[in-house]
Protein backbone atom coordinates (compact mmCIF):
# COMPACT_ATOMS: atom_id res chain seq x y z
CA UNK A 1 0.00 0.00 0.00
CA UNK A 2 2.76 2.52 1.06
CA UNK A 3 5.20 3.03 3.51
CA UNK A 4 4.08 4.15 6.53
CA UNK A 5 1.87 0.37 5.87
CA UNK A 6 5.04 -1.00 5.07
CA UNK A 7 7.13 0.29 8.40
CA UNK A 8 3.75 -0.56 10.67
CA UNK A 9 4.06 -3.73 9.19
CA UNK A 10 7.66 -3.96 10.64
CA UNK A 11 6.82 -2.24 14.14
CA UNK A 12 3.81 -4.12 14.75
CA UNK A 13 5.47 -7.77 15.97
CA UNK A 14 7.40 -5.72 18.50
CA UNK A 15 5.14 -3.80 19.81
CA UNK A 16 2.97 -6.87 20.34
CA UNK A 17 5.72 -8.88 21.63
CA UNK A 18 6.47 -5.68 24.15
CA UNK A 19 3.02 -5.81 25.27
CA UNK A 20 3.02 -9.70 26.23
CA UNK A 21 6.35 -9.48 27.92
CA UNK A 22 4.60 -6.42 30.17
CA UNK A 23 1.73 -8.48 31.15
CA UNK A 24 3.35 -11.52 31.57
CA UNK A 25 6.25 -9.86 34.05
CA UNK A 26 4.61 -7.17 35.20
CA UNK A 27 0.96 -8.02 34.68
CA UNK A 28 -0.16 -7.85 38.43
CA UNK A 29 1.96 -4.83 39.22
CA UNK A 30 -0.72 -1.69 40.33
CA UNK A 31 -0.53 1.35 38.68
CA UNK A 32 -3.53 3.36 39.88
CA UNK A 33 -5.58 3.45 42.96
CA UNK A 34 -8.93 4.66 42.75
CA UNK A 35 -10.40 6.83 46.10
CA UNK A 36 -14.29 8.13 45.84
CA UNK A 37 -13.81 11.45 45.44
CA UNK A 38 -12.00 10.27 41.90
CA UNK A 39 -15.16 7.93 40.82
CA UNK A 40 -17.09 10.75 41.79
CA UNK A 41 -15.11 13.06 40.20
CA UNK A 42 -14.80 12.28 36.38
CA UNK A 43 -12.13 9.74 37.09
CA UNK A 44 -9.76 12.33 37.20
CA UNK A 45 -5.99 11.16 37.20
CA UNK A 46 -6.97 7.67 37.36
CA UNK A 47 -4.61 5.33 35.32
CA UNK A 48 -6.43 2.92 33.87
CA UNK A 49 -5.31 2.07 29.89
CA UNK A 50 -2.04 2.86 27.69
CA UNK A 51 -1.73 5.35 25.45
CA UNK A 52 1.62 5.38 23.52
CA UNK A 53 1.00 7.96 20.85
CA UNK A 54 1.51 10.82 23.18
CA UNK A 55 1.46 12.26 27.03
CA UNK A 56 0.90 15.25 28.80
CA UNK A 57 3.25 16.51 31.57
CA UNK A 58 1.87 18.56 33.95
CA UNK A 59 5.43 20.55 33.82
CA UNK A 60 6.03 20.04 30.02
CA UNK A 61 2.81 20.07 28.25
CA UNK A 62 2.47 17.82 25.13
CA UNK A 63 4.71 15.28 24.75
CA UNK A 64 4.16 13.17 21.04
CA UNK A 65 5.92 9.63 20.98
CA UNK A 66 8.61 11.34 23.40
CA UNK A 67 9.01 14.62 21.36
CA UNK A 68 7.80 18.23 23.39
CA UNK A 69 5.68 19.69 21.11
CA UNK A 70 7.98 22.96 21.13
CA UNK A 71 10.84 20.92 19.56
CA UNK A 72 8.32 19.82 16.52
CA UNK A 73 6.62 22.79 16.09
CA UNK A 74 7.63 23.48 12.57
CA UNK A 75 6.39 19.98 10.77
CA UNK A 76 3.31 19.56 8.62
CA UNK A 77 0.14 17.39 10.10
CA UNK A 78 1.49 14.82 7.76
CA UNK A 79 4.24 14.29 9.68
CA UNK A 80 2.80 14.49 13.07
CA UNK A 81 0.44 11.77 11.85
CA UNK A 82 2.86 9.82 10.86
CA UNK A 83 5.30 10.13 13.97
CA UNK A 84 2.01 9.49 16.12
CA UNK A 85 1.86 6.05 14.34
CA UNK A 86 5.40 5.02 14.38
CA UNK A 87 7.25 6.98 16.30
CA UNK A 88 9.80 8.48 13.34
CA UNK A 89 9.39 10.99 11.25
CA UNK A 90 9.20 10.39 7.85
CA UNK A 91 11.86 11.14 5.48
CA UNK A 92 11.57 12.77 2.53
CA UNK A 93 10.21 9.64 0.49
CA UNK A 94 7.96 8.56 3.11
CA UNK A 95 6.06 11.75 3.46
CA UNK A 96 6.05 12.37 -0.25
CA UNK A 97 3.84 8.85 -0.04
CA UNK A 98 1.58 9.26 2.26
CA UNK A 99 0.63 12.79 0.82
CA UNK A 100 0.20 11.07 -2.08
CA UNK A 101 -2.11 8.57 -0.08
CA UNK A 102 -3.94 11.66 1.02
CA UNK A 103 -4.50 13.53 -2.20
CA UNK A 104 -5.53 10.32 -4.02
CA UNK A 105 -8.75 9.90 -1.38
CA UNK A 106 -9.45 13.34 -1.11
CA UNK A 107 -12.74 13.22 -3.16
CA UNK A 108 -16.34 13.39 -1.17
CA UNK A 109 -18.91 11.38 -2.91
CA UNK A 110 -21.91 13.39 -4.06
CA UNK A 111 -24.27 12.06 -2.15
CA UNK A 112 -22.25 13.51 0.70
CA UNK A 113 -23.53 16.79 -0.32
CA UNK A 114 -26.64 16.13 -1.09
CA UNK A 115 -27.59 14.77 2.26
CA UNK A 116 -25.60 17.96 3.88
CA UNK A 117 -27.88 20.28 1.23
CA UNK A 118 -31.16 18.72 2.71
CA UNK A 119 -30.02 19.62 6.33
CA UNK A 120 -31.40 22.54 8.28
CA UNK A 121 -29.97 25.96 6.62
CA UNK A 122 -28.82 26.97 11.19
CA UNK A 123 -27.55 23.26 11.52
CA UNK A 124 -24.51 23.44 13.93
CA UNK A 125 -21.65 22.66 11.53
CA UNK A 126 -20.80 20.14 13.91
CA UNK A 127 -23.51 18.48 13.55
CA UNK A 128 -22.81 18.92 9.91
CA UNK A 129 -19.40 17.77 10.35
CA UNK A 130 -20.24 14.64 12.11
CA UNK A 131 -23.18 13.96 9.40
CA UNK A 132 -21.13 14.16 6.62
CA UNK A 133 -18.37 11.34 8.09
CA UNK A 134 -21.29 8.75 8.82
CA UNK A 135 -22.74 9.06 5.29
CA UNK A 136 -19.61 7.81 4.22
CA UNK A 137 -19.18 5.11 6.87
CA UNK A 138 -20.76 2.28 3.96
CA UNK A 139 -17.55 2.92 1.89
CA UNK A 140 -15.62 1.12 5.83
CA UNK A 141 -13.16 -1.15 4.82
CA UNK A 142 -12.97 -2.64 7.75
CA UNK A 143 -16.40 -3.32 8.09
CA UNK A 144 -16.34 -5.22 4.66
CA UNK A 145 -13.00 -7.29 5.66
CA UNK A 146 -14.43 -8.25 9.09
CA UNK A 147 -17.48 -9.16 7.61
CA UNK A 148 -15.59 -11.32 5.26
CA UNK A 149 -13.28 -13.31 8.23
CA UNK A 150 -9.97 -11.31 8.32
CA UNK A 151 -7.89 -12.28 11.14
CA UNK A 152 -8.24 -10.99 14.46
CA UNK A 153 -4.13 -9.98 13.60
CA UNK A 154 -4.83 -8.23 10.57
CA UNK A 155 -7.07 -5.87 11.83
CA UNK A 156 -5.43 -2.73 12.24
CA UNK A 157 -4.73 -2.64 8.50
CA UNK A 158 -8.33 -1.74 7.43
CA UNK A 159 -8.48 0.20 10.23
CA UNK A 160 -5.82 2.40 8.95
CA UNK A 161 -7.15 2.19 5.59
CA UNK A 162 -10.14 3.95 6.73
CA UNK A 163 -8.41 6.36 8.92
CA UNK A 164 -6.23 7.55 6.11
CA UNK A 165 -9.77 7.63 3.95
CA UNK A 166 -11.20 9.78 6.30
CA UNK A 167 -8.28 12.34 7.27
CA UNK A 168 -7.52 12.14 3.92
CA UNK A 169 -11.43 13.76 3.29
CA UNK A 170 -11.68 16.13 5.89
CA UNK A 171 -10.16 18.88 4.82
CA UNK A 172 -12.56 19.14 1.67
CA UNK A 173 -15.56 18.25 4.03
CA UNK A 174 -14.99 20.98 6.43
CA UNK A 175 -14.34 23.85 4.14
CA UNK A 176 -17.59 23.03 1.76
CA UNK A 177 -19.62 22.71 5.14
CA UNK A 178 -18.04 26.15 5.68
CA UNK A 179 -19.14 27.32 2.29
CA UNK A 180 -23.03 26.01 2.50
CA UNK A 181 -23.16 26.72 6.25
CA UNK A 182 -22.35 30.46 6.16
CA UNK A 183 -23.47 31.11 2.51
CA UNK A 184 -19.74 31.88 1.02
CA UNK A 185 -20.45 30.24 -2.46
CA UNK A 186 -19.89 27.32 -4.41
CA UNK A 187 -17.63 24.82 -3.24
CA UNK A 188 -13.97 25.39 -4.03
CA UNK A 189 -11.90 22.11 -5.45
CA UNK A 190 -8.52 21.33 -3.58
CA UNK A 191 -5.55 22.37 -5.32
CA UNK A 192 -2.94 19.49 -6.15
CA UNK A 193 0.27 21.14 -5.77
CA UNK A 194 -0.76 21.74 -2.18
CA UNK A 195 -0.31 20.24 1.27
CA UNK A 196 -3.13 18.72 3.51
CA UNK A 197 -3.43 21.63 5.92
CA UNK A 198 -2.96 24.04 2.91
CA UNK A 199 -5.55 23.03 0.94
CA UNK A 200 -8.00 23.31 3.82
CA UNK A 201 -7.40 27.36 4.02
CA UNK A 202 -7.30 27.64 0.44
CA UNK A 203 -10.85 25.84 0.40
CA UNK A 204 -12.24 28.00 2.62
CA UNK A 205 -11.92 30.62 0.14
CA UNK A 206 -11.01 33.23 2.50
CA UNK A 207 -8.33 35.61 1.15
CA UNK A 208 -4.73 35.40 2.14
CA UNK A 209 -2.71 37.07 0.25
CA UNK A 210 0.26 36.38 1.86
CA UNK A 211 -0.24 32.49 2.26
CA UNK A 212 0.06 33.22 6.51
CA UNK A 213 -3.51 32.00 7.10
CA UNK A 214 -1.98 28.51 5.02
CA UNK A 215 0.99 28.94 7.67
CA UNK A 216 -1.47 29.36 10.78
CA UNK A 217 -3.54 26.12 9.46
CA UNK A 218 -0.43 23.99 9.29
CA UNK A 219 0.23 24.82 12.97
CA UNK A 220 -3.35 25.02 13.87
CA UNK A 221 -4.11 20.83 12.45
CA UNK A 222 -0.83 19.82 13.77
CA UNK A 223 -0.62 21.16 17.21
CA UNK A 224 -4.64 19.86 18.23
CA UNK A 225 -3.37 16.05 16.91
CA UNK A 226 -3.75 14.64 19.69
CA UNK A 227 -3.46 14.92 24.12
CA UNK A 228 -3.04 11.59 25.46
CA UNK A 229 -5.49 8.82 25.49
CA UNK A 230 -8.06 10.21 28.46
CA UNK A 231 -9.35 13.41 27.58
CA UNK A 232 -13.13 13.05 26.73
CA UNK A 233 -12.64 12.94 22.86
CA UNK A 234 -9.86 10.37 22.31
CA UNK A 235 -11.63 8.23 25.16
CA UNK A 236 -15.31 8.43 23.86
CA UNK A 237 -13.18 7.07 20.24
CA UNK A 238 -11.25 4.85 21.87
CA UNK A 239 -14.46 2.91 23.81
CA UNK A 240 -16.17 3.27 20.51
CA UNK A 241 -13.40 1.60 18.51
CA UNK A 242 -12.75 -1.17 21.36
CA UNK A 243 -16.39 -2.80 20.10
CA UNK A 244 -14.21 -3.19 16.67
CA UNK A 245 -16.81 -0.37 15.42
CA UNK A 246 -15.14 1.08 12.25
CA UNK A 247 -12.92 4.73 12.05
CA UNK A 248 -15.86 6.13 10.98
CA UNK A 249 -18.24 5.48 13.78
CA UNK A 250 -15.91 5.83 16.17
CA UNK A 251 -14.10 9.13 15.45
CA UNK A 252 -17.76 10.49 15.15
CA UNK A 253 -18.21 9.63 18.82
CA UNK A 254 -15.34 11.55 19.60
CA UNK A 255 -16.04 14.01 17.70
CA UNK A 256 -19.44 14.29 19.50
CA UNK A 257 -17.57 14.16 22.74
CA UNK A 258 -15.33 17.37 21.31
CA UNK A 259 -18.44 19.84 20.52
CA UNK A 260 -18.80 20.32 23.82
CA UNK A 261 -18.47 23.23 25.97
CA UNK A 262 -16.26 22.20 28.22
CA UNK A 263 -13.89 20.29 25.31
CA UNK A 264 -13.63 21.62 21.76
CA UNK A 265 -16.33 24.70 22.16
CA UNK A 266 -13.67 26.18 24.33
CA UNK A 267 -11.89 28.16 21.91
CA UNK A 268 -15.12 30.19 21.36
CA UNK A 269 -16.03 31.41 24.65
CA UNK A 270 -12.00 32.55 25.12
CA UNK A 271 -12.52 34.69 21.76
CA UNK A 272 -15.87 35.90 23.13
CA UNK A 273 -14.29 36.65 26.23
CA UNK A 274 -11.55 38.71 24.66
CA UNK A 275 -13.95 40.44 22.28
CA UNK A 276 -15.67 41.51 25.59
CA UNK A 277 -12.39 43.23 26.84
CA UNK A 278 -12.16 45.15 23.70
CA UNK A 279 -15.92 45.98 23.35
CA UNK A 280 -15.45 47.19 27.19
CA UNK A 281 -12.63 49.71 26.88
CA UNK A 282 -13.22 50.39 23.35
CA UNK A 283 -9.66 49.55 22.49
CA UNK A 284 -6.40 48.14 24.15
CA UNK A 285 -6.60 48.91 27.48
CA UNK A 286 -3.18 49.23 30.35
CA UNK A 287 -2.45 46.73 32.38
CA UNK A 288 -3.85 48.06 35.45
CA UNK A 289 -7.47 48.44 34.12
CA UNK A 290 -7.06 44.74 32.29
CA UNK A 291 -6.25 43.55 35.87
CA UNK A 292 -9.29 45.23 37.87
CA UNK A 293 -11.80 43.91 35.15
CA UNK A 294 -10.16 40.42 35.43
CA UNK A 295 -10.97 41.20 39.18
CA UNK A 296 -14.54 42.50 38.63
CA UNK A 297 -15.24 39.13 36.81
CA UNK A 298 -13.58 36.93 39.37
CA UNK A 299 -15.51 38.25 42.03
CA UNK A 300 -18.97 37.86 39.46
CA UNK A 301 -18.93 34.27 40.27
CA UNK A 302 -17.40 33.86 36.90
CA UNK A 303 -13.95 32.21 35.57
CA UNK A 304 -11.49 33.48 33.36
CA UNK A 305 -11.90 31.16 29.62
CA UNK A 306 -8.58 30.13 28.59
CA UNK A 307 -7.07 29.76 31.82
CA UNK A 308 -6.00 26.37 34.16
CA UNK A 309 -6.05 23.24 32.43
CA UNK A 310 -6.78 20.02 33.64
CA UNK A 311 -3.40 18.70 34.02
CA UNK A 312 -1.17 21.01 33.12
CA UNK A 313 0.45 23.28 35.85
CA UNK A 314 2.88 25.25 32.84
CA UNK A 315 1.86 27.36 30.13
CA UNK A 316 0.24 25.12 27.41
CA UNK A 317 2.53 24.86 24.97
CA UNK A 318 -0.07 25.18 22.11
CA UNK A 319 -0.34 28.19 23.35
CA UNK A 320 2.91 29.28 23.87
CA UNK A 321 3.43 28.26 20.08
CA UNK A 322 -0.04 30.42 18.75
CA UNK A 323 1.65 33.62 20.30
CA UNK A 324 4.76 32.86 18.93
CA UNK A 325 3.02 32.66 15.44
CA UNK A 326 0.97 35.51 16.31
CA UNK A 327 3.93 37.76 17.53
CA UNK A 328 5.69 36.84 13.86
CA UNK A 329 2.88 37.20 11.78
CA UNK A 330 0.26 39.90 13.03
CA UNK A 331 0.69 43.65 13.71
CA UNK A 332 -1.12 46.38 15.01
CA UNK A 333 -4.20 43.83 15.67
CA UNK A 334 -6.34 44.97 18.91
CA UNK A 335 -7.90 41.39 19.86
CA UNK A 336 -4.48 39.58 19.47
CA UNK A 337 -2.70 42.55 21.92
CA UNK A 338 -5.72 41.91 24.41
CA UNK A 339 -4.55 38.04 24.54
CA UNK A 340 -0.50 39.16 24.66
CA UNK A 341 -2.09 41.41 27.40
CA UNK A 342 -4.22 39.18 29.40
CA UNK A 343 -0.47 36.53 29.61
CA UNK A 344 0.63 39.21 31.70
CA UNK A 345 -1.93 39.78 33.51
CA UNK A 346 -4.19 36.43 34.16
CA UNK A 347 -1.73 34.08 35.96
CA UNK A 348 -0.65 37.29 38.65
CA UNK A 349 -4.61 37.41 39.12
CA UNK A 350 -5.26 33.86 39.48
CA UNK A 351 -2.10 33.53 42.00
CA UNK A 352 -3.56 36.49 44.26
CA UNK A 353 -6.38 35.04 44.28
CA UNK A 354 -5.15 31.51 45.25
CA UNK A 355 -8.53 29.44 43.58
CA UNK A 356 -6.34 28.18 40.85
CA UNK A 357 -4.37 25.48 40.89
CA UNK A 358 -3.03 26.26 37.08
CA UNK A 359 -3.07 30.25 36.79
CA UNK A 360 -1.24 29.50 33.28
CA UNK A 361 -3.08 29.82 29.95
CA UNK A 362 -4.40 26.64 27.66
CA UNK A 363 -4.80 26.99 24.03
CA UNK A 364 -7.98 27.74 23.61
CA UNK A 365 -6.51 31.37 24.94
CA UNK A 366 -5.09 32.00 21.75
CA UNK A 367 -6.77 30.12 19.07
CA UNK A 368 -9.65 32.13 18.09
CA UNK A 369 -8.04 35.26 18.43
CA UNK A 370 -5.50 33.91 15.24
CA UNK A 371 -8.47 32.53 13.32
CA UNK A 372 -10.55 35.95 13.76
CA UNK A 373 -7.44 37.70 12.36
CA UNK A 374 -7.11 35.82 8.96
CA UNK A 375 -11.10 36.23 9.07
CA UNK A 376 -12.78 33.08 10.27
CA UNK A 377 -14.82 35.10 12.51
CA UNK A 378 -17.89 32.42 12.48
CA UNK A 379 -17.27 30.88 16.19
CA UNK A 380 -19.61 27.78 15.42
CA UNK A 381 -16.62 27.03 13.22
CA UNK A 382 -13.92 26.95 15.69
CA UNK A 383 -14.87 23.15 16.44
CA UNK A 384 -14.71 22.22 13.32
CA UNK A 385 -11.05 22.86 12.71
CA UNK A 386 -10.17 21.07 16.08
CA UNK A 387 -12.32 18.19 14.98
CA UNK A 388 -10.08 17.63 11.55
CA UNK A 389 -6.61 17.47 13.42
CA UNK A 390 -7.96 15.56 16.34
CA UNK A 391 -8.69 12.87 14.48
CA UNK A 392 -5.43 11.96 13.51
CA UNK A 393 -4.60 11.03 17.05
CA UNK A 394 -8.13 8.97 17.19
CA UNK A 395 -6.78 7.06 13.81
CA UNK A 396 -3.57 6.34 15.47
CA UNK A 397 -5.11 5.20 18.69
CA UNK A 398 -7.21 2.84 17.20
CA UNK A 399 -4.73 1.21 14.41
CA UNK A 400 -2.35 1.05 17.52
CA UNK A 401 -5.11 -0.68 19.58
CA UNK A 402 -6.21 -3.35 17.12
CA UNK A 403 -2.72 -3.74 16.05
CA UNK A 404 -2.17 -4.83 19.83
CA UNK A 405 -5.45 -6.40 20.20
CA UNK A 406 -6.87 -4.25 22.88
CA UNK A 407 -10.00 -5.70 23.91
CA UNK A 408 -12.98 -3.87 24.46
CA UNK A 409 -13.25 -1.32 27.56
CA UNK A 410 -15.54 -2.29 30.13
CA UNK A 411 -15.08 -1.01 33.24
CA UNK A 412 -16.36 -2.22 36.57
CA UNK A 413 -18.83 0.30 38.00
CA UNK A 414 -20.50 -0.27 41.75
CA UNK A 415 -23.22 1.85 43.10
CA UNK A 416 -23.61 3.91 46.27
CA UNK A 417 -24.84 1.45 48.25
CA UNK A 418 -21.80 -0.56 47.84
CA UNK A 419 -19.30 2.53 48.42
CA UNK A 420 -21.40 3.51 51.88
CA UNK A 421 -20.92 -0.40 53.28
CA UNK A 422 -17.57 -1.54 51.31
CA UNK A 423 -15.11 2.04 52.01
């Protein structure tokens, strides 16, 4: 097929063999201990699977296959998808084959678009999004090959047949949902002579003159890739998948799991939030009048978007990379000096105020403010770009997990009852 098949095909018997030597040696070692407040609690910092195509350090931020993402920052999504799989990046040859993979599966069937044309005109382009991925889902490879007998072994090679199908698709998918959605004209066709994340801007149709929004999408789909295997969209894909449920189905359930508020909608309510700064002073305001608004809305009951993560206890280094693009690339633009401004301010805040246990910013801090720059000001959209680079790290996850023969997740829940007489 190509050769990131070809090296998989060479990884895969060691990575298995890995795997049985852990849980053979080591297979009654604990890793995790679960207290109530945790199953009461989201399961928060619970270890309970393995995840190898990246981690998140609470002092480091994103770590993919043992790379920060600070030290990568300059690769395309190509290559992050392919060093999510195996662990290299490609070289020349190997990327220059699976772009090729990607161009030549590009195409979205017309019936695609017709079911997408027959949707409500205010459909969430999520919704749209998600849609348009399970109307293809009868085109599954896997699906045909398990329903034929393929061995249990082979698995994860339809599986990344489908993946690469799918990523392959996105880009097209998303910008002529973008097009319908928000009434921008016909579709646009992808250009050949350029990349994945490339071809995406320049389908959106939105001008760039300069070819920096192109820039700001190859950063954009390669730095949202993927954040360990527990956050709520890689996990809702990963459960999905572990039924043997095909790319197609399953990345839609993470996908579902990322338009919500408290996951992928994030990067709106930052934006909004900054837009609110600048709508307040009329302009850029100092840093002491930033600070006693910050203060006002603290003591509203309210939290600052954008700020404390989950995990980290650093400044998310998505973040840190969006400024550094933004810092390069944008001048004299009032929303992006309100973000620069609120860095300054926002962690000294949170720290006085001692609620916090991550003052630091996350990436959804950032994010909009770039995309409102080049002119994606339609927030419902924001999702939708997360949605096409996450997915990569669902494809890898899962071709990784059948490759290993994962078995499907099924966790052992116990009800009140049992915690008041058992802890």
């Amino acid at each position: 097929m190509g050769q990131l098949q070809d090296t998989l095909r060479q990884q895969i018997p060691g990575l298995q063999s890995r795997a049985k030597e852990l849980i053979s040696e080591k297979g009654s070692a604990v890793i995790s201990e679960v207290t109530v407040s945790q199953a009461y609690g989201g399961m928060r910092g619970v270890r309970g699977f393995v995840c190898d195509t990246s981690s998140v350090s609470a002092d480091t931020g994103l770590i993919i296959r043992g790379k920060p993402l600070l030290d990568i920052i300059d690769i395309l999504p190509e290559e992050v998808f392919y060093l999510l799989l195996t662990g290299e990046l490609p070289d020349e040859s190997a990327l220059n084959d699976l772009s090729s993979q990607l161009r030549d599966k590009q195409a979205i069937p017309d019936y695609v678009w017709d079911v997408l044309s027959a949707m409500p005109k205010d459909s969430h382009p999520m919704t749209m999004l998600t849609t348009g991925i399970l109307v293809m889902q009868e085109a599954s490879e896997f699906k045909k090959q398990f329903n034929a007998g393929i061995k249990k072994s082979e698995y994860w090679e339809p599986i990344l047949f489908d993946g690469i199908s799918l990523i392959a698709r996105l880009p097209a998918l998303a910008a002529g949902i973008y097009r319908m959605r928000f009434e921008k004209g016909e579709r646009i066709e992808p250009n050949p002579d350029l990349d994945w994340a490339s071809n995406f801007a320049y389908m959106t149709g939105l001008d760039d003159p300069n070819g920096d929004f192109q820039k700001l999408m190859r950063l954009y789909l390669m730095v949202h890739c993927d954040h360990e295997g527990g956050n709520v969209s890689a996990f809702a894909a990963h459960t999905v998948a572990s039924a043997l449920s095909d790319p197609y189905y399953a990345v839609v359930s993470g996908l579902n799991g990322l338009a919500g508020p408290l996951h992928g909608l994030a990067n709106q309510e930052c934006l909004k939030f900054v837009l609110g700064v600048k709508n307040h002073f009329s302009n850029v305001p100092a840093k002491d009048d930033i600070a006693q608004y910050c203060w006002d809305w603290l003591n509203s009951g309210r939290v600052v978007p954008g700020y404390g993560h989950a995990v980290l206890r650093c400044p998310d280094p998505r973040f840190v990379a969006f400024v550094d693009f933004g810092k390069n690339h944008i001048k004299n633009d009032d929303v992006f000096s309100i973000v620069e401004l609120l860095y300054e301010v926002v962690p000294g805040v949170l720290q006085e105020q001692g609620k916090a246990k991550n003052p630091w910013p996350n990436v959804d801090a950032a994010s909009g403010s770039l995309l409102y720059h080049y002119g994606l000001k339609e927030f419902k959209f924001y999702t939708v770009l997360f949605s096409i680079s996450r997915a990569m790290g669902m494809v890898a996850q899962m071709v990784i997990n059948r490759a290993l023969g994962v078995p499907i997740t099924r966790p052992k829940s116990v009800t009140t009852d049992w915690l008041e007489e058992n802890t």
